[in-house]
N, C-alpha and C. Protein backbone atom coordinates (compact mmCIF):
# COMPACT_ATOMS: atom_id res chain seq x y z
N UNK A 1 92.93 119.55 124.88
CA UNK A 1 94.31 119.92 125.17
C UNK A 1 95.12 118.64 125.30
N UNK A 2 96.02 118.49 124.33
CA UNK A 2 96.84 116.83 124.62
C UNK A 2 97.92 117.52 123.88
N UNK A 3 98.76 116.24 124.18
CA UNK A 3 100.01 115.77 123.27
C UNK A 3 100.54 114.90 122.93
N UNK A 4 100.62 114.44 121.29
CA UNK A 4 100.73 113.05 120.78
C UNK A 4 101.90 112.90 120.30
N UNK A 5 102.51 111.57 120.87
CA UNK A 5 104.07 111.40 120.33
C UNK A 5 103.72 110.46 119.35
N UNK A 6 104.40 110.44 118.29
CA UNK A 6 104.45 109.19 117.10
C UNK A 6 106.05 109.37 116.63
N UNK A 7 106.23 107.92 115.95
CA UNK A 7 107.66 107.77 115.27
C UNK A 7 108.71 106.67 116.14
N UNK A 8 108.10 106.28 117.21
CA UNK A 8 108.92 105.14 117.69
C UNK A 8 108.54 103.61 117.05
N UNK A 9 109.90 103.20 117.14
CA UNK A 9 109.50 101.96 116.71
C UNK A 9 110.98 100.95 117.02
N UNK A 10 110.92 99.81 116.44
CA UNK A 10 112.59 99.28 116.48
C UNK A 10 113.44 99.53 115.33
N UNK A 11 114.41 99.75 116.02
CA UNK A 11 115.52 100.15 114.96
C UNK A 11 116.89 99.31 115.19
N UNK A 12 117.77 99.20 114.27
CA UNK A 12 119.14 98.35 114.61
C UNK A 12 119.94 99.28 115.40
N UNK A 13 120.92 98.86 116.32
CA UNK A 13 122.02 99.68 116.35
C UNK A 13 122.74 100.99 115.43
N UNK A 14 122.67 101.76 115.73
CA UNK A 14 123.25 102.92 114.67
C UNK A 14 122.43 103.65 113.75
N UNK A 15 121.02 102.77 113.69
CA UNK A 15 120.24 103.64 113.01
C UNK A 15 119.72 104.37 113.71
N UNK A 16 118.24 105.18 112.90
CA UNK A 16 118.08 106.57 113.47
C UNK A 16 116.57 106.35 113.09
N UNK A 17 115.78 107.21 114.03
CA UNK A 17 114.24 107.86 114.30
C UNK A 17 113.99 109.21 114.64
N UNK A 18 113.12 109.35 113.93
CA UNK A 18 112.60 110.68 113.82
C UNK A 18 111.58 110.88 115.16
N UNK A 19 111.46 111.30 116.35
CA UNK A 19 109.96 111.47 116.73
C UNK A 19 109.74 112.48 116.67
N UNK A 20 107.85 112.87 116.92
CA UNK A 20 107.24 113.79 116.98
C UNK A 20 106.35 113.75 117.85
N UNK A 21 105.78 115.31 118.19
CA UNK A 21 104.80 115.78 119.82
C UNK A 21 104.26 116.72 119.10
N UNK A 22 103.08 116.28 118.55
CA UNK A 22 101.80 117.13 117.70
C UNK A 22 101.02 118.04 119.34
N UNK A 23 100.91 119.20 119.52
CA UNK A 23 100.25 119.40 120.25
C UNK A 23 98.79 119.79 119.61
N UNK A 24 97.59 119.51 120.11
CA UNK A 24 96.40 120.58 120.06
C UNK A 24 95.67 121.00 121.23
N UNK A 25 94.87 122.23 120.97
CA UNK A 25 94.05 122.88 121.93
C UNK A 25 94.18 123.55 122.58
N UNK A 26 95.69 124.15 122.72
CA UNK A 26 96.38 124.97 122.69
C UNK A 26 97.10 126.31 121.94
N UNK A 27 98.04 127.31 122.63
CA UNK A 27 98.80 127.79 121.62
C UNK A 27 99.84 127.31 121.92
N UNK A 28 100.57 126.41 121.20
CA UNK A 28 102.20 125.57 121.09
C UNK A 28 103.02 126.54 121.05
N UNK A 29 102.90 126.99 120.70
CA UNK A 29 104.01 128.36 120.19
C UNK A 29 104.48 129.22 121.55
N UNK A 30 103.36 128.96 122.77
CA UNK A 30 103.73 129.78 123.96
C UNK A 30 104.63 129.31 124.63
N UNK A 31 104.89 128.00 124.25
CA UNK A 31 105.60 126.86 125.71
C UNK A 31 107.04 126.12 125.19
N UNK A 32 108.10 126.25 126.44
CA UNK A 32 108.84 125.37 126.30
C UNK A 32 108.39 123.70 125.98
N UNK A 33 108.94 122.92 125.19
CA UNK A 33 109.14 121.33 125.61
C UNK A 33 110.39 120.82 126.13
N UNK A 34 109.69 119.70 126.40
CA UNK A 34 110.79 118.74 127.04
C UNK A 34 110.59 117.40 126.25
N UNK A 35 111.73 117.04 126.69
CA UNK A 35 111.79 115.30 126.04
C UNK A 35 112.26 114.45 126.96
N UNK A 36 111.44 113.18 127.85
CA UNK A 36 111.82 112.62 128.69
C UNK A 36 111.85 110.91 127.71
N UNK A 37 112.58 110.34 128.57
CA UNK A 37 112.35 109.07 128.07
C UNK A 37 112.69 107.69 129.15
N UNK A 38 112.21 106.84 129.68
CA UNK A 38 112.21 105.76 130.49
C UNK A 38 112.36 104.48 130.24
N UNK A 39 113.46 104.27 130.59
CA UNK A 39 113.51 102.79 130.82
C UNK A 39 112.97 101.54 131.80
N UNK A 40 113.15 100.51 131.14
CA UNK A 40 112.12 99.23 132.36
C UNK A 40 113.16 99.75 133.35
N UNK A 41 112.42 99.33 134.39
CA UNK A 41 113.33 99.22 135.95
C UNK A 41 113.99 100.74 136.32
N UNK A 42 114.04 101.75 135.55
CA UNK A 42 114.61 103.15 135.77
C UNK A 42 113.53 104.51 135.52
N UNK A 43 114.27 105.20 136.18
CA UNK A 43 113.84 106.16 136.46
C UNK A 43 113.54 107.30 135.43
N UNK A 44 112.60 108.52 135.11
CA UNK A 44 112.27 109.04 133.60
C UNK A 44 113.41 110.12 133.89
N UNK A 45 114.13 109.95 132.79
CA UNK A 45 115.15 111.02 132.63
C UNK A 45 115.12 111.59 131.49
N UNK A 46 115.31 113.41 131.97
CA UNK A 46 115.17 114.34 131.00
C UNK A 46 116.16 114.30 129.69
N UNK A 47 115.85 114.52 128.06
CA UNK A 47 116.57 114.18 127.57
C UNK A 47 116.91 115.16 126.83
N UNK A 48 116.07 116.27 126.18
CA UNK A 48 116.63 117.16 125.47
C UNK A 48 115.31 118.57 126.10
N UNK A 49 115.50 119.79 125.96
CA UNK A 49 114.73 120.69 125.76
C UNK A 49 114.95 122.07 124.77
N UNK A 50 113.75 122.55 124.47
CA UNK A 50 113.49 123.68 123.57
C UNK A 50 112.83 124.77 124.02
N UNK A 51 113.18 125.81 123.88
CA UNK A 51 112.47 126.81 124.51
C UNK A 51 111.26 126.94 123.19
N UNK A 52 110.46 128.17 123.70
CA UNK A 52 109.21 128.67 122.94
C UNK A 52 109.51 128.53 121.47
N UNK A 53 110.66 129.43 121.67
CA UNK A 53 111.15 129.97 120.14
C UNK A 53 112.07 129.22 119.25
N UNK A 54 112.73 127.60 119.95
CA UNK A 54 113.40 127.61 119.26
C UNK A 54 114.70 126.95 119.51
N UNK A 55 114.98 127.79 120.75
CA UNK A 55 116.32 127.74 121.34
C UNK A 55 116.77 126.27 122.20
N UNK A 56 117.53 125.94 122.08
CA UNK A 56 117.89 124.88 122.91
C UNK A 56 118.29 125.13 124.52
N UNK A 57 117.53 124.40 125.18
CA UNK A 57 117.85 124.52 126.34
C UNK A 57 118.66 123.49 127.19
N UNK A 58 118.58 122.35 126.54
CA UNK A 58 119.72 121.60 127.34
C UNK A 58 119.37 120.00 126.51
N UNK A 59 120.60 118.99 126.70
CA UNK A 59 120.81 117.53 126.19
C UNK A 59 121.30 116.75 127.09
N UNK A 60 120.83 115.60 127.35
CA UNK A 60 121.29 114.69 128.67
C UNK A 60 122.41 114.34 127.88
N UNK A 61 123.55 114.77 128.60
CA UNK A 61 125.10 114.15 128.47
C UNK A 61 125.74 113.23 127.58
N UNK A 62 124.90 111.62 127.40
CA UNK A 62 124.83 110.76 126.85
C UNK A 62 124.18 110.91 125.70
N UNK A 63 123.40 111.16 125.00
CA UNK A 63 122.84 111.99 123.74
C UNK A 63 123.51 112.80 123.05
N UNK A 64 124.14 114.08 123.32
CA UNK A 64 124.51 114.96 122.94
C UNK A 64 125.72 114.67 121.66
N UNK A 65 125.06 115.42 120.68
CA UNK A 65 126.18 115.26 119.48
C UNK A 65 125.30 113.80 118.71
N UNK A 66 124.41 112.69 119.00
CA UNK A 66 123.64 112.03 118.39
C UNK A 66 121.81 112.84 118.29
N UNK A 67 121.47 112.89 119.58
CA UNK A 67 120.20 113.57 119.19
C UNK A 67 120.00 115.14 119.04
N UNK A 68 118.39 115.41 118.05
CA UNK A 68 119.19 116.94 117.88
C UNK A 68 117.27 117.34 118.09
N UNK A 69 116.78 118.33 119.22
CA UNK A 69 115.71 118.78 119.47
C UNK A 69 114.99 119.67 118.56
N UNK A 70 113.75 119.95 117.72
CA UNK A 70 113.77 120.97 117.39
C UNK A 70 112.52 121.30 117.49
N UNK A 71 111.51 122.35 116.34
CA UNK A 71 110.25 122.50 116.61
C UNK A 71 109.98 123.25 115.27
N UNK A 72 108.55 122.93 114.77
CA UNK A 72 107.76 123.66 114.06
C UNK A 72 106.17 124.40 114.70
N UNK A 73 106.91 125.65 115.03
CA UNK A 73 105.08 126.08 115.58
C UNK A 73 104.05 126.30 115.03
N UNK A 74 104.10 126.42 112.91
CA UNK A 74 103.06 126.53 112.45
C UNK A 74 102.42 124.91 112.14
N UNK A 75 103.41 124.35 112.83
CA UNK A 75 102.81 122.75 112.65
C UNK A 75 102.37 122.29 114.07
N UNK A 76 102.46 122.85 114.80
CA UNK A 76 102.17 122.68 116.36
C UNK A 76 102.78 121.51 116.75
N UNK A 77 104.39 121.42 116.29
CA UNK A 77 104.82 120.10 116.63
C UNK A 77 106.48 119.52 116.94
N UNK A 78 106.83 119.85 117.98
CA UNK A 78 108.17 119.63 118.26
C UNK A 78 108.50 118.20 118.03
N UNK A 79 109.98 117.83 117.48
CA UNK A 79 110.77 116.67 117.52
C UNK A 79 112.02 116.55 118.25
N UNK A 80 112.45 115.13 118.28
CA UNK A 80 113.63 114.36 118.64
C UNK A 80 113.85 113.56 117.88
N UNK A 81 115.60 114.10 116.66
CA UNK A 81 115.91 113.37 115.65
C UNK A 81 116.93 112.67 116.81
N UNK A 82 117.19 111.79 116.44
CA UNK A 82 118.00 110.55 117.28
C UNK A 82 119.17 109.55 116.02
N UNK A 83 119.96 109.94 116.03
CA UNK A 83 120.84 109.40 115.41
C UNK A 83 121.98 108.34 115.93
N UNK A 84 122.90 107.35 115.59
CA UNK A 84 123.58 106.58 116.24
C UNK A 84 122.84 106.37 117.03
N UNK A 85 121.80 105.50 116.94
CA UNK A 85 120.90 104.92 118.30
C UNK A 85 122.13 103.51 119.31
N UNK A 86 121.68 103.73 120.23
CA UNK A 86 122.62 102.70 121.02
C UNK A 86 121.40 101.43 121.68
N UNK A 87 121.73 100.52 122.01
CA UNK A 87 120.48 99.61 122.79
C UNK A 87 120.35 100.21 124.05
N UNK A 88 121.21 100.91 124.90
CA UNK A 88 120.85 102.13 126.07
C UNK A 88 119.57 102.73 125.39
N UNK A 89 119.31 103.49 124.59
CA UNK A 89 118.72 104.10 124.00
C UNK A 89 117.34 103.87 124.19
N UNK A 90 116.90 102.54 123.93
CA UNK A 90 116.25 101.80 124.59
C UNK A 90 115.12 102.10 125.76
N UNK A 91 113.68 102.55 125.53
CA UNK A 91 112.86 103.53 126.10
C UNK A 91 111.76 104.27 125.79
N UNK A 92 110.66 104.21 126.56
CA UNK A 92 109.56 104.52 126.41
C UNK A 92 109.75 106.49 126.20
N UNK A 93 109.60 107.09 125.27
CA UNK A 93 110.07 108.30 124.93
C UNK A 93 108.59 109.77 124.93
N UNK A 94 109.07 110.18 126.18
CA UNK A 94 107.93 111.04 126.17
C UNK A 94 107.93 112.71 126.40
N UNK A 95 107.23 113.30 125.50
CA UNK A 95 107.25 114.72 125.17
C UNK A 95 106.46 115.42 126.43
N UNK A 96 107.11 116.56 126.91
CA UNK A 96 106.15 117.13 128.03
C UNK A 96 105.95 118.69 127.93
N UNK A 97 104.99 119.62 127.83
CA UNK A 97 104.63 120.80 128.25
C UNK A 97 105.81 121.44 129.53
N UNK A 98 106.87 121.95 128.97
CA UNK A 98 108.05 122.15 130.30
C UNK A 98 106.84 123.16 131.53
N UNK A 99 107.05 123.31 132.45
CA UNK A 99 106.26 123.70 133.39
C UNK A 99 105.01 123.05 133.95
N UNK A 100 104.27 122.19 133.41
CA UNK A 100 103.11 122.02 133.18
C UNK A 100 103.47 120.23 133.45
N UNK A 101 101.64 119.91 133.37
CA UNK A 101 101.51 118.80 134.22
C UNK A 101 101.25 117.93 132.64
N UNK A 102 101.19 118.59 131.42
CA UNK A 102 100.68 118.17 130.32
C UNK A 102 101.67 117.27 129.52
N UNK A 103 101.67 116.09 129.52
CA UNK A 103 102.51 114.87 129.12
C UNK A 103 101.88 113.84 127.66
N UNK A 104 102.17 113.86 126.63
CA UNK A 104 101.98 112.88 125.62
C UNK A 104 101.94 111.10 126.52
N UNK A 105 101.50 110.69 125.65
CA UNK A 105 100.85 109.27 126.18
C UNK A 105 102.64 108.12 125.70
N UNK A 106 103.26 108.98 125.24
CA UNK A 106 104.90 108.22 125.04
C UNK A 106 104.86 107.45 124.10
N UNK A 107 105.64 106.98 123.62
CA UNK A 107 105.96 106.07 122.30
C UNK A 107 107.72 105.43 122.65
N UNK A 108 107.43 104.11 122.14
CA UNK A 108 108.43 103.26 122.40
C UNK A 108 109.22 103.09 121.53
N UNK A 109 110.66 103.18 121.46
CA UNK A 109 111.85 103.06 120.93
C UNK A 109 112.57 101.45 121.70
N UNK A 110 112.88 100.58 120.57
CA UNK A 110 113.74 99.75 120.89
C UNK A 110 114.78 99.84 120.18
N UNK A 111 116.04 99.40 120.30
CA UNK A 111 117.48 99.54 119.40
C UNK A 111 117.95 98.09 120.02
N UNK A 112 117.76 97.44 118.74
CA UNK A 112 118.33 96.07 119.00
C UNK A 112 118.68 95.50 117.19
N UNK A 113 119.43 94.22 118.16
CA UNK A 113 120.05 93.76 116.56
C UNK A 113 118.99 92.39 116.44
């Protein structure tokens, strides 16, 4: 039972990354996600969520209108497209099982010039 984030990496200002949260050992298809992401010295703040099916459940303030949440359940694998990246942006980016104690091992995003 895990969850693997891939697709971070550095990017310039304004560009864009795809990530992904492959789940296995599970049924994916039963569970909300979440998308947290952390910065050095700060605290993990929630960034986007998806319900079971699909639906969007919410975008941290600062994101909204650049990143866009979504999910494939016959791929067992929700994303965070991230567009207009900012150096805020900037953050260890991690997918979570909403309810649940079940957290991907995170993947790092830098946005620098």
């Amino acid at each position: 039972v895990k969850l693997v984030e891939s697709g971070g990496g550095l990017v310039q200002p304004g560009g864009s990354l795809r990530l992904s949260c492959t789940a296995s050992g599970f049924t994916f298809s039963g569970y909300a996600v979440s998308w947290y992401r952390q910065a050095p010295g700060k605290e993990r703040e929630l960034v986007a969520g998806i319900t079971s099916a699909g639906g969007i459940l919410n975008y941290l303030d600062s994101v909204k209108g650049r990143f866009t949440v979504s999910r494939d359940n016959i791929k067992n694998t929700a994303y965070l497209q991230m567009n207009s990246l900012k150096p805020e942006d900037t953050a260890v980016y991690y997918c979570n099982l909403r309810a649940t104690s079940l957290w991907g091992q995170g993947t790092q995003v830098t946005v620098s010039s």
